[in-house]
Protein backbone atom coordinates (compact mmCIF):
# COMPACT_ATOMS: atom_id res chain seq x y z
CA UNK A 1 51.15 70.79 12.60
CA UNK A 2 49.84 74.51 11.06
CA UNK A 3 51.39 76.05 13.80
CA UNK A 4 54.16 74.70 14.39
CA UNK A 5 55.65 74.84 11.06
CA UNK A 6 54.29 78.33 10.92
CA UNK A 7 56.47 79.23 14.23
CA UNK A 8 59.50 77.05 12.59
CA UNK A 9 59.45 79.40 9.38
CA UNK A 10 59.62 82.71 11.40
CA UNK A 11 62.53 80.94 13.11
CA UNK A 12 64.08 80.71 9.75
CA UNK A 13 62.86 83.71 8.78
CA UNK A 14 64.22 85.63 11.98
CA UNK A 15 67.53 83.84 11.46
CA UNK A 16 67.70 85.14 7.88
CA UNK A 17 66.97 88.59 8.39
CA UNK A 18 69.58 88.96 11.05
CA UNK A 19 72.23 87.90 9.04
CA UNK A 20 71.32 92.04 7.98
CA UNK A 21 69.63 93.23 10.80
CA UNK A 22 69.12 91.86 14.07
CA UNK A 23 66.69 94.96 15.32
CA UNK A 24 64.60 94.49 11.93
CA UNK A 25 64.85 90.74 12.53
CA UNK A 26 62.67 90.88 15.66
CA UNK A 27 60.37 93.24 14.11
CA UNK A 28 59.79 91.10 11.07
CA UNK A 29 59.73 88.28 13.59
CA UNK A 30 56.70 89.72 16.01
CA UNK A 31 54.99 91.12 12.29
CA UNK A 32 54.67 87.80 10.86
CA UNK A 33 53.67 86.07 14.32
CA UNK A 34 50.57 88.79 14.57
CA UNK A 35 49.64 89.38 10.81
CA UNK A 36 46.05 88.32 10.75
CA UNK A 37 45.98 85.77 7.17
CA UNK A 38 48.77 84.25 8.53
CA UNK A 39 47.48 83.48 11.82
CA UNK A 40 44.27 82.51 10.30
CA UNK A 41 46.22 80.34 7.72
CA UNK A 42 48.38 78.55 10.18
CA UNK A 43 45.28 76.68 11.61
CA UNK A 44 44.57 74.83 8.54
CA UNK A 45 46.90 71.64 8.23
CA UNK A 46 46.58 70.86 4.49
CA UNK A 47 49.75 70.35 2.10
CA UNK A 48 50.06 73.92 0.84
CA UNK A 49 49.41 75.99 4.27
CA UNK A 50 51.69 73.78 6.55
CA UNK A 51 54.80 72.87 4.04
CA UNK A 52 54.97 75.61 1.36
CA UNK A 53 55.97 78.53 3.71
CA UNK A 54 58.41 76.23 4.94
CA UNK A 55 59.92 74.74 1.89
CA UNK A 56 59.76 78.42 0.14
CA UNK A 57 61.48 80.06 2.98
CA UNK A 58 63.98 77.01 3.89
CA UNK A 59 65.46 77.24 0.81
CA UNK A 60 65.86 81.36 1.27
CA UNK A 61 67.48 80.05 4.31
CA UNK A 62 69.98 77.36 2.79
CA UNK A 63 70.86 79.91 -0.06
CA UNK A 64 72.05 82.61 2.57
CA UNK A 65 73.74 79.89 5.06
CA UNK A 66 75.64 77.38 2.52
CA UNK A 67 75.48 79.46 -1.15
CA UNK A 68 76.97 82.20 0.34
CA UNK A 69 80.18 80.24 1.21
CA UNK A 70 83.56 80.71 0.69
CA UNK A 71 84.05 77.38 0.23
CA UNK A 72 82.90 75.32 -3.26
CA UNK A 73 82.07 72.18 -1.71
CA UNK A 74 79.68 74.00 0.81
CA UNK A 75 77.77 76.30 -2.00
CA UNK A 76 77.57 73.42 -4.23
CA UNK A 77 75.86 71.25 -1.53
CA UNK A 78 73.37 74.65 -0.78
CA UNK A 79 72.29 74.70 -4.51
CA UNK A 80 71.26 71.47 -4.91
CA UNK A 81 69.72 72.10 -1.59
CA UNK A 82 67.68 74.83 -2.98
CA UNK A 83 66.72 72.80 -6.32
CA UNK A 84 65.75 69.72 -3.72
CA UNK A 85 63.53 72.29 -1.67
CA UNK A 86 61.95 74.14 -4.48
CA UNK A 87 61.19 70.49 -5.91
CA UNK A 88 59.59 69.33 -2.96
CA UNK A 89 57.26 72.27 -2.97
CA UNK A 90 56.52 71.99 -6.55
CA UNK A 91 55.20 68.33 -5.80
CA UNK A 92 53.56 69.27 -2.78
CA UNK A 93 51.39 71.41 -4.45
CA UNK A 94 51.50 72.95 -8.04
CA UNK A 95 50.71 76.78 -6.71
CA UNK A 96 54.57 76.85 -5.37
CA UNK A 97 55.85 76.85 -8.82
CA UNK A 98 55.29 80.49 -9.56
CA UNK A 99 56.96 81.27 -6.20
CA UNK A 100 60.02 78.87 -6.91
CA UNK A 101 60.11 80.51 -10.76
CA UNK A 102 60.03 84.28 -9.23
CA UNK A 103 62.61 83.46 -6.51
CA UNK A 104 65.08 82.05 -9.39
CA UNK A 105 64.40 85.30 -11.53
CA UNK A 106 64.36 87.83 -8.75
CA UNK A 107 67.78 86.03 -7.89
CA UNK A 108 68.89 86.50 -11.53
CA UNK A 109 68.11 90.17 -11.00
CA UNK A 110 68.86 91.68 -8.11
CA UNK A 111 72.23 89.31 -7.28
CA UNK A 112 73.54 87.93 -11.10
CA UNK A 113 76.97 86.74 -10.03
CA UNK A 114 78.15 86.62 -13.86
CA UNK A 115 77.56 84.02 -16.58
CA UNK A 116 79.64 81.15 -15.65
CA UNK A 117 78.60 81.28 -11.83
CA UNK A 118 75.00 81.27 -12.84
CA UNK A 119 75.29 78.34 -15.53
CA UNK A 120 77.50 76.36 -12.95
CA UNK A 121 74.83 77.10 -9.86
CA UNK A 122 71.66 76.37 -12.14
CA UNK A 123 72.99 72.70 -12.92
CA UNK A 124 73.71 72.21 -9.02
CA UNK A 125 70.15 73.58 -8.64
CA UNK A 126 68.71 71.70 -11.60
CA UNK A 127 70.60 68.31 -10.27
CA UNK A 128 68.41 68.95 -6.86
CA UNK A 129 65.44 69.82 -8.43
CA UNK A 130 66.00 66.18 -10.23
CA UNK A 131 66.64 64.45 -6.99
CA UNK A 132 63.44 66.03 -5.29
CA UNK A 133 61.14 64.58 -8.66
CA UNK A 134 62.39 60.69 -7.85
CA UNK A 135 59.03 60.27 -5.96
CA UNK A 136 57.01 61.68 -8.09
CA UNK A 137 58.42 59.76 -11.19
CA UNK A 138 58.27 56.53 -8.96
CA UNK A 139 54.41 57.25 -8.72
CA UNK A 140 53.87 57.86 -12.50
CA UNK A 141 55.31 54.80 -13.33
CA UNK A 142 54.34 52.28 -10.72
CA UNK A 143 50.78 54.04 -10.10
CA UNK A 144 50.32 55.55 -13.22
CA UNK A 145 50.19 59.03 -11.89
CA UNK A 146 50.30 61.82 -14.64
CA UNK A 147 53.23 63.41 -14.22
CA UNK A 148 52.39 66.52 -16.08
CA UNK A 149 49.03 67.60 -15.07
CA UNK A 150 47.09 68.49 -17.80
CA UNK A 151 45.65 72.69 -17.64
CA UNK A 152 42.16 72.97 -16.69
CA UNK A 153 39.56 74.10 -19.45
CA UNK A 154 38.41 76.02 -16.86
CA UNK A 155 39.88 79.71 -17.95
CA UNK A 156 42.08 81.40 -15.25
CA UNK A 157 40.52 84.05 -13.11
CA UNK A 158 40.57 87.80 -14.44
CA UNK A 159 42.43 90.30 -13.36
CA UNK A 160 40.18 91.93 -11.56
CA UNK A 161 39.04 89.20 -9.67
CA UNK A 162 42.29 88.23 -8.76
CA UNK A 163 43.36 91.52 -7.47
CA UNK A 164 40.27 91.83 -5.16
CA UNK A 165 41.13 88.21 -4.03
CA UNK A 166 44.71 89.36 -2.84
CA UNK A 167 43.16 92.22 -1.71
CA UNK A 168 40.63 90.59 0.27
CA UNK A 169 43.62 87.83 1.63
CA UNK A 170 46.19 90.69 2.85
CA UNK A 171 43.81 92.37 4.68
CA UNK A 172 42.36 88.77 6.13
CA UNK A 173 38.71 89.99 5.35
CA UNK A 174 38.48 86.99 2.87
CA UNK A 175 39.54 84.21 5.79
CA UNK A 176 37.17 86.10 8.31
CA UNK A 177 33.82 85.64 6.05
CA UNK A 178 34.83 82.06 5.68
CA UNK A 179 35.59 81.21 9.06
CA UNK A 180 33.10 84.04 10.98
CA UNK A 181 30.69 84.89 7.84
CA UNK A 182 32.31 87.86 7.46
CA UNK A 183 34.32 90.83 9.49
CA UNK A 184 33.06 92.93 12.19
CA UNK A 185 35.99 95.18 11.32
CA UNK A 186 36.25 95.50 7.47
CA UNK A 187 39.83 95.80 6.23
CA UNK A 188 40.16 95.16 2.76
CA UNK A 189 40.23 98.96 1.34
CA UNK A 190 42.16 100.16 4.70
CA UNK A 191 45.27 97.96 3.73
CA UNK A 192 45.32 98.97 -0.08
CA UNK A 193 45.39 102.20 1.79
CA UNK A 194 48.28 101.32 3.88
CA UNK A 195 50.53 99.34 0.59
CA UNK A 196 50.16 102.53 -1.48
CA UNK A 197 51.80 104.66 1.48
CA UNK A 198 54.60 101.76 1.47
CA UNK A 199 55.55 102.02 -2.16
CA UNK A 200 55.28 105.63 -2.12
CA UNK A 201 57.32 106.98 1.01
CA UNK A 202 60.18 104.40 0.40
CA UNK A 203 61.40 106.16 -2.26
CA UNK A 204 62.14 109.46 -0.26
CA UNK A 205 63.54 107.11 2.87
CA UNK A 206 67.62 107.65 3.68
CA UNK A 207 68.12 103.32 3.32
CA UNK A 208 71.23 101.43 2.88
CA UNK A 209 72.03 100.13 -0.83
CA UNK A 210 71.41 96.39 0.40
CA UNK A 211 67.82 97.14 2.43
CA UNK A 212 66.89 99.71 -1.05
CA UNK A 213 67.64 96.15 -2.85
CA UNK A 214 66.13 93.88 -0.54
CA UNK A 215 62.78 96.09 -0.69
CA UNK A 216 62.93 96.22 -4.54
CA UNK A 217 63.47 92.79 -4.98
CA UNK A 218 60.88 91.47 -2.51
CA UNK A 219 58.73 93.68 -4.97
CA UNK A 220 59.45 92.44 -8.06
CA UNK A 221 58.83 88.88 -6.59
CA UNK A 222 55.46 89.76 -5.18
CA UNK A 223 54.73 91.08 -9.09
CA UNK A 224 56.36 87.60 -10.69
CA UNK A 225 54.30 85.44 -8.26
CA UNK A 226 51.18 87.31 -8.57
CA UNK A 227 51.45 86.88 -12.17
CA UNK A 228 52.31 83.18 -12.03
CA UNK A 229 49.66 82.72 -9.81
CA UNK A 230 47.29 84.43 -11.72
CA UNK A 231 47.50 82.69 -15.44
CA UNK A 232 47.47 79.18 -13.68
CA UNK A 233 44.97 79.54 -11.39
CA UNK A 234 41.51 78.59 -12.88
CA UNK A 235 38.61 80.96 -11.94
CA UNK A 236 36.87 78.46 -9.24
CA UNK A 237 40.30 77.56 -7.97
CA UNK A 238 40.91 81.11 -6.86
CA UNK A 239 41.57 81.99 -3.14
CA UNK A 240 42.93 82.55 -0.14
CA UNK A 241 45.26 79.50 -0.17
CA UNK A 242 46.95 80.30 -3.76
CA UNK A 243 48.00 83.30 -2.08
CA UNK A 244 50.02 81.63 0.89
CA UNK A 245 53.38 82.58 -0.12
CA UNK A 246 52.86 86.48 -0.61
CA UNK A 247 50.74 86.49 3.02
CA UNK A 248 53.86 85.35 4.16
CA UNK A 249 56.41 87.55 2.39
CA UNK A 250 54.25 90.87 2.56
CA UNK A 251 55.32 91.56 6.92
CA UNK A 252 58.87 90.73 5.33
CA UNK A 253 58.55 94.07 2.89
CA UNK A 254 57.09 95.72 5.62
CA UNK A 255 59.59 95.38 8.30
CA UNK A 256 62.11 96.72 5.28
CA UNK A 257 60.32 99.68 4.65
CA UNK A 258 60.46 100.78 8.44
CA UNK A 259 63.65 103.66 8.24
CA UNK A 260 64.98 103.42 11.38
CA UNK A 261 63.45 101.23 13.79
CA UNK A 262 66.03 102.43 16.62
CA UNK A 263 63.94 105.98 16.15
CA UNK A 264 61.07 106.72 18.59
CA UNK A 265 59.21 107.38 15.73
CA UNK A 266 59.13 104.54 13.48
CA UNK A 267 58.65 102.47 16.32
CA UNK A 268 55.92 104.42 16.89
CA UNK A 269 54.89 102.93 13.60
CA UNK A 270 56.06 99.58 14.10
CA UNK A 271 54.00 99.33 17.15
CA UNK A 272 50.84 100.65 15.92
CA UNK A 273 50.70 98.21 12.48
CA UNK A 274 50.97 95.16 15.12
CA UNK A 275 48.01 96.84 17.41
CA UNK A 276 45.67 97.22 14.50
CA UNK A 277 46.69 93.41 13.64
CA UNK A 278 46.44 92.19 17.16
CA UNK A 279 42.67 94.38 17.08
CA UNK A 280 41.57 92.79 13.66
CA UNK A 281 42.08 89.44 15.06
CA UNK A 282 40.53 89.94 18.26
CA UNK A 283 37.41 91.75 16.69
CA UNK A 284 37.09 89.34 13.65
CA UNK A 285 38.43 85.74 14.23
CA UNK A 286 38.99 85.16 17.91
CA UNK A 287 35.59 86.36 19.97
CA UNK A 288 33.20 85.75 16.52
CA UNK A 289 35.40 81.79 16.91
CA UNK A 290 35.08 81.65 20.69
CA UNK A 291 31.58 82.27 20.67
CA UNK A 292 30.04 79.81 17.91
CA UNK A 293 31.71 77.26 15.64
CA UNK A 294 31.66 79.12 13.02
CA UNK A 295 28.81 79.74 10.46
CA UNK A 296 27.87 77.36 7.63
CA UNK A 297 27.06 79.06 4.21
CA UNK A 298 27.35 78.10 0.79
CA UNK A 299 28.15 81.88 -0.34
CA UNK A 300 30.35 84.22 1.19
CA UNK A 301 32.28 86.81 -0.54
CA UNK A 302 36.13 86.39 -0.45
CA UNK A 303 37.12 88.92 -2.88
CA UNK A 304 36.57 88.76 -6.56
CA UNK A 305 34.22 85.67 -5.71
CA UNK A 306 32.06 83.71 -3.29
CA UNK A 307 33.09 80.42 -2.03
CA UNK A 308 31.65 78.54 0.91
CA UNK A 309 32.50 77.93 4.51
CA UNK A 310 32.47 74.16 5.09
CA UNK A 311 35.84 73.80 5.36
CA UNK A 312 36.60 76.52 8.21
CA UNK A 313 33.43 75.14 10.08
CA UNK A 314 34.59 73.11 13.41
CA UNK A 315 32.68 69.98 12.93
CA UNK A 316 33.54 68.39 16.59
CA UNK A 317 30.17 69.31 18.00
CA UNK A 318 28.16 67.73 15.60
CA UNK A 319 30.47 64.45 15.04
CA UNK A 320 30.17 64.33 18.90
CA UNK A 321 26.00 64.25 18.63
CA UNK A 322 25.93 62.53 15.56
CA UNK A 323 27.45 59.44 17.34
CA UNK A 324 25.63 59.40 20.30
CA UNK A 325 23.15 57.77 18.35
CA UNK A 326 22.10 54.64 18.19
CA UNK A 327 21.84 54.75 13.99
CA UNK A 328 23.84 51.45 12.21
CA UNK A 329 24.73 54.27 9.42
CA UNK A 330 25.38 58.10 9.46
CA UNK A 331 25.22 59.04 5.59
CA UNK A 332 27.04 62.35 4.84
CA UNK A 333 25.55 63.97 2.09
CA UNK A 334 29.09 66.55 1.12
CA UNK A 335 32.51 65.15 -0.03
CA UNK A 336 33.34 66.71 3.78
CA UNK A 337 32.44 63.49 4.64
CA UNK A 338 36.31 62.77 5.28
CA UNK A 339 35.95 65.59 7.54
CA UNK A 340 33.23 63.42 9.85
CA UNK A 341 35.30 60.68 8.79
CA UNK A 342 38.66 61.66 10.99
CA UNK A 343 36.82 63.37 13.38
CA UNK A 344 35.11 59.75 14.48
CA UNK A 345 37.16 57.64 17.02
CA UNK A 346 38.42 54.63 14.94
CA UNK A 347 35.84 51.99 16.35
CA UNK A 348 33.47 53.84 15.01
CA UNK A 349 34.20 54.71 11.51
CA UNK A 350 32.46 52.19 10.19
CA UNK A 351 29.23 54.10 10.96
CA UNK A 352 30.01 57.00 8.41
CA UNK A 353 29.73 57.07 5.20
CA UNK A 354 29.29 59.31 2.28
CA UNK A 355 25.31 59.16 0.20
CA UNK A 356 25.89 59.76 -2.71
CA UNK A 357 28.53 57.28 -5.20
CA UNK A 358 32.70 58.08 -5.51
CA UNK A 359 34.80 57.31 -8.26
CA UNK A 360 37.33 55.45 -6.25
CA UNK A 361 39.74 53.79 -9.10
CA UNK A 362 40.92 56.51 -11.93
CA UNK A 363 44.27 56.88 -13.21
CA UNK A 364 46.70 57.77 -10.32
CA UNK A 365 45.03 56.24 -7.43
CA UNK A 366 47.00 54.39 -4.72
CA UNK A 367 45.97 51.33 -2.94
CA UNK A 368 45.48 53.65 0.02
CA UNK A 369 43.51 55.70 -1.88
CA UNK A 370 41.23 53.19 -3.13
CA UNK A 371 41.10 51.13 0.26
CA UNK A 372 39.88 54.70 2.00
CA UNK A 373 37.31 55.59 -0.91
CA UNK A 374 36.42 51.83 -0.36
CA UNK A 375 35.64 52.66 3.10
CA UNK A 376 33.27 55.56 3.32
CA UNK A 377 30.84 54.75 0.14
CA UNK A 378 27.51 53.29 1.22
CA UNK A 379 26.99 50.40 -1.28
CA UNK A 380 23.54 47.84 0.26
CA UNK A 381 19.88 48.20 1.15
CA UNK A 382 19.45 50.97 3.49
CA UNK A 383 19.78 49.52 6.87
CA UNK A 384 16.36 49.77 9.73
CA UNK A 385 18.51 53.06 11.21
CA UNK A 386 20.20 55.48 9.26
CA UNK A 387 20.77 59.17 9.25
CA UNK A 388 21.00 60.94 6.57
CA UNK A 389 23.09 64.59 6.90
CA UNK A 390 22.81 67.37 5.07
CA UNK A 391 24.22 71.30 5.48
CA UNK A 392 21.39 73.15 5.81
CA UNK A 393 22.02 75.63 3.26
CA UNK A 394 23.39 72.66 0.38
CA UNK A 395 20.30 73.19 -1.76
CA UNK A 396 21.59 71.29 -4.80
CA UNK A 397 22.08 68.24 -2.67
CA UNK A 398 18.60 68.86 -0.77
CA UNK A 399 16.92 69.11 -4.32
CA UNK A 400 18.61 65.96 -5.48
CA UNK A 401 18.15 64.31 -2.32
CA UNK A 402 14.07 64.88 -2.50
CA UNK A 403 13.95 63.14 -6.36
CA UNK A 404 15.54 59.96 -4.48
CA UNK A 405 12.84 56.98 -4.16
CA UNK A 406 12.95 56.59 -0.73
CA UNK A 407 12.64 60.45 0.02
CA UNK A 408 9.52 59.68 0.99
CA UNK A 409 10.09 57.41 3.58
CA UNK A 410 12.14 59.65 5.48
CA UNK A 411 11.49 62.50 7.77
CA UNK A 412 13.51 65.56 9.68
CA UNK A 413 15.21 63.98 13.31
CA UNK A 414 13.78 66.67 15.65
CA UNK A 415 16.35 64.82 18.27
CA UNK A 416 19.31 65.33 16.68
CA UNK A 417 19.03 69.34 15.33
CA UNK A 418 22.06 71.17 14.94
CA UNK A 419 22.30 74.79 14.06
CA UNK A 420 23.56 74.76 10.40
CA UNK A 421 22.62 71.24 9.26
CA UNK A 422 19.28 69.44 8.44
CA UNK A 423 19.53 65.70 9.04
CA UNK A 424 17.14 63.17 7.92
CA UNK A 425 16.07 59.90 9.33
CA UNK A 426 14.00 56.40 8.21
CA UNK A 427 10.26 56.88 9.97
């Protein structure tokens, strides 16, 4: 589903920028489709990579199709449109808000339509925005959800760290060290490089009032959301996914800055900046991905931080050896255990379960929820064949897992090795 919601919103992307441009509508287009974090990004099918893009930029797309209007009926149905969208993402996932609160200022900004038209669209917008929250007010009160999270204690990232982060996201280093281990190419200082050139030639360019706008506002809201993101973003929370929206709206700016793409020269330009992305990817993600799964670590730097590389790992090879065993119970000793989990054809999910004890009932949990957690925690005597699976570098579970009573009883499965993990078995 990553990529193809990723190839719907350049379709709505596309169709939005020709409504301007149709020549700077392609180029946006074949931008976006090459741009290496987005690429990268579109592989992961979680909440925030597969629906934000497309919720953010659908309701860009409603606003310029049914808000624009001539006719009231029409722009009132595109604002609640937009408050329904921009709801949606907020509940999807709580980094959309600064994107949805930047898009509403930027919009205050760079198109105010006068007092009473903005009063009169914010309660169409606030009606949708309503509409979109019925789920999530159905949840609090039949599941007890919270429906205002409470803020971490964990304090938000610093500046700096944040800044390298984006850094280190734009220029797709970050994704490469946590899918690869790191980039053959590095990129990181090359494309601060390339962003100062943007904001400082665009000033001397000959553009049209409504491209000097777009480019100006498409700045501001990269400085909004950064902010936004930045002061609700605690410091371990900090990465590559908080940054989805801005991967996706940085090709966008881009594609505006280009002069005149009908010159030899700027397409010139045009071309190269989709070479270099089509070499970065080539260089760091796709032969480093075609030629190993992927490398499990518990520290890679990302930019501003280190985080680890479990998630990016592809865990099909090992699931696949894992179950060709004849072992009752495969105990995982990482909450990636869901991972192994979905991975396992359904007969045989019964077989894998997580070590170590889950809180399963807190406040918010669904029956489905609970019924799942149910599932995959090992409660019993250890049955006559079990494996127990560890990532090889996961010292803190290795450490704890060695204090356990029946550590002793257990030694290393020569038979089942796999490059990255250390897996344990009842002699």
């Amino acid at each position: 589903m990553g990529p193809v919601f990723t190839l719907i919103t350049i379709a709505a992307i596309f169709d939005i920028v020709r409504q301007f441009s149709l020549v700077r509508a392609r180029w946006i287009a074949c931008l976006l489709i090459t741009f290496p974090p987005l690429v990268m990004l579109s592989r992961l099918c979680g909440e925030v990579f597969v629906f934000n893009p497309f919720l953010f930029f659908g309701t860009v797309w409603v606003y310029v199709k049914l808000c624009r209007s001539q006719k009231q009926y029409i722009r009132t149905t595109g604002f609640i449109l937009t408050g329904l969208l921009m709801s949606l993402g907020v509940w999807n996932h709580v980094i959309f808000l600064p994107s949805a609160v930047a898009l509403v200022v930027c919009y205050a900004i760079f198109l105010w339509p006068g007092v009473r038209n903005i009063l009169t669209n914010s309660g169409f917008c606030a009606l949708g925005f309503l509409i979109g929250l019925i789920p999530r007010f159905v949840s609090t009160l039949v599941f007890g959800n919270v429906l205002f999270p409470k803020t971490p204690a964990v304090p938000p990232a610093t500046l700096r760290s944040a800044l390298l982060n984006l850094l280190y996201t734009f220029s797709g280093d970050g994704l490469y060290a946590r899918f690869s281990g790191g980039s053959v190419v590095p990129f990181a200082w090359e494309m601060l490089g390339f962003l100062i050139v943007v904001l400082g030639t665009f000033c001397f360019f000959k553009s049209s009032r409504i491209e000097r706008k777009i480019f100006w506002g498409i700045l501001a809201f990269l400085l909004f959301n950064f902010i936004g993101i930045w002061r609700i973003s605690p410091f371990g929370s900090i990465g590559s996914r908080v940054w989805l929206i801005p991967v996706w709206v940085l090709p966008v700016l881009i594609g505006v800055w280009v002069a005149d793409l009908r010159a030899w020269k700027w397409r010139i330009v045009g071309g190269g900046v989709i070479l270099i992305n089509l070499i970065l990817l080539v260089v760091n993600y796709y032969v480093p991905n075609s030629l190993s799964p992927g490398v499990i670590s518990p520290s890679v730097y990302i930019g501003g931080k280190n985080d680890n590389t479990w998630d990016y790992y592809d865990h099909r090879q090992i699931v696949k050896k894992l179950l060709k065993t004849e072992s009752e119970c495969i105990l995982i000793s990482n909450i990636n255990v869901f991972t192994f989990f979905y991975l396992t054809p359904e007969d045989q999910r019964h077989r894998i379960k997580l070590l170590w004890p889950l809180e399963s009932v807190s406040s918010g949990s669904t029956p489905e929820k609970i019924k799942l957690y149910q599932r995959i925690s090992f409660k019993g005597p250890l049955p006559k064949s079990v494996l127990f699976v560890f990532y090889n570098n996961d010292m803190d579970y290795l450490d704890t897992f060695s204090k356990q009573w029946f550590f002793p009883m257990t030694t290393v499965d020569a038979s089942v090795s796999f490059p990255g993990f250390k897996i344990f078995r009842l002699k």
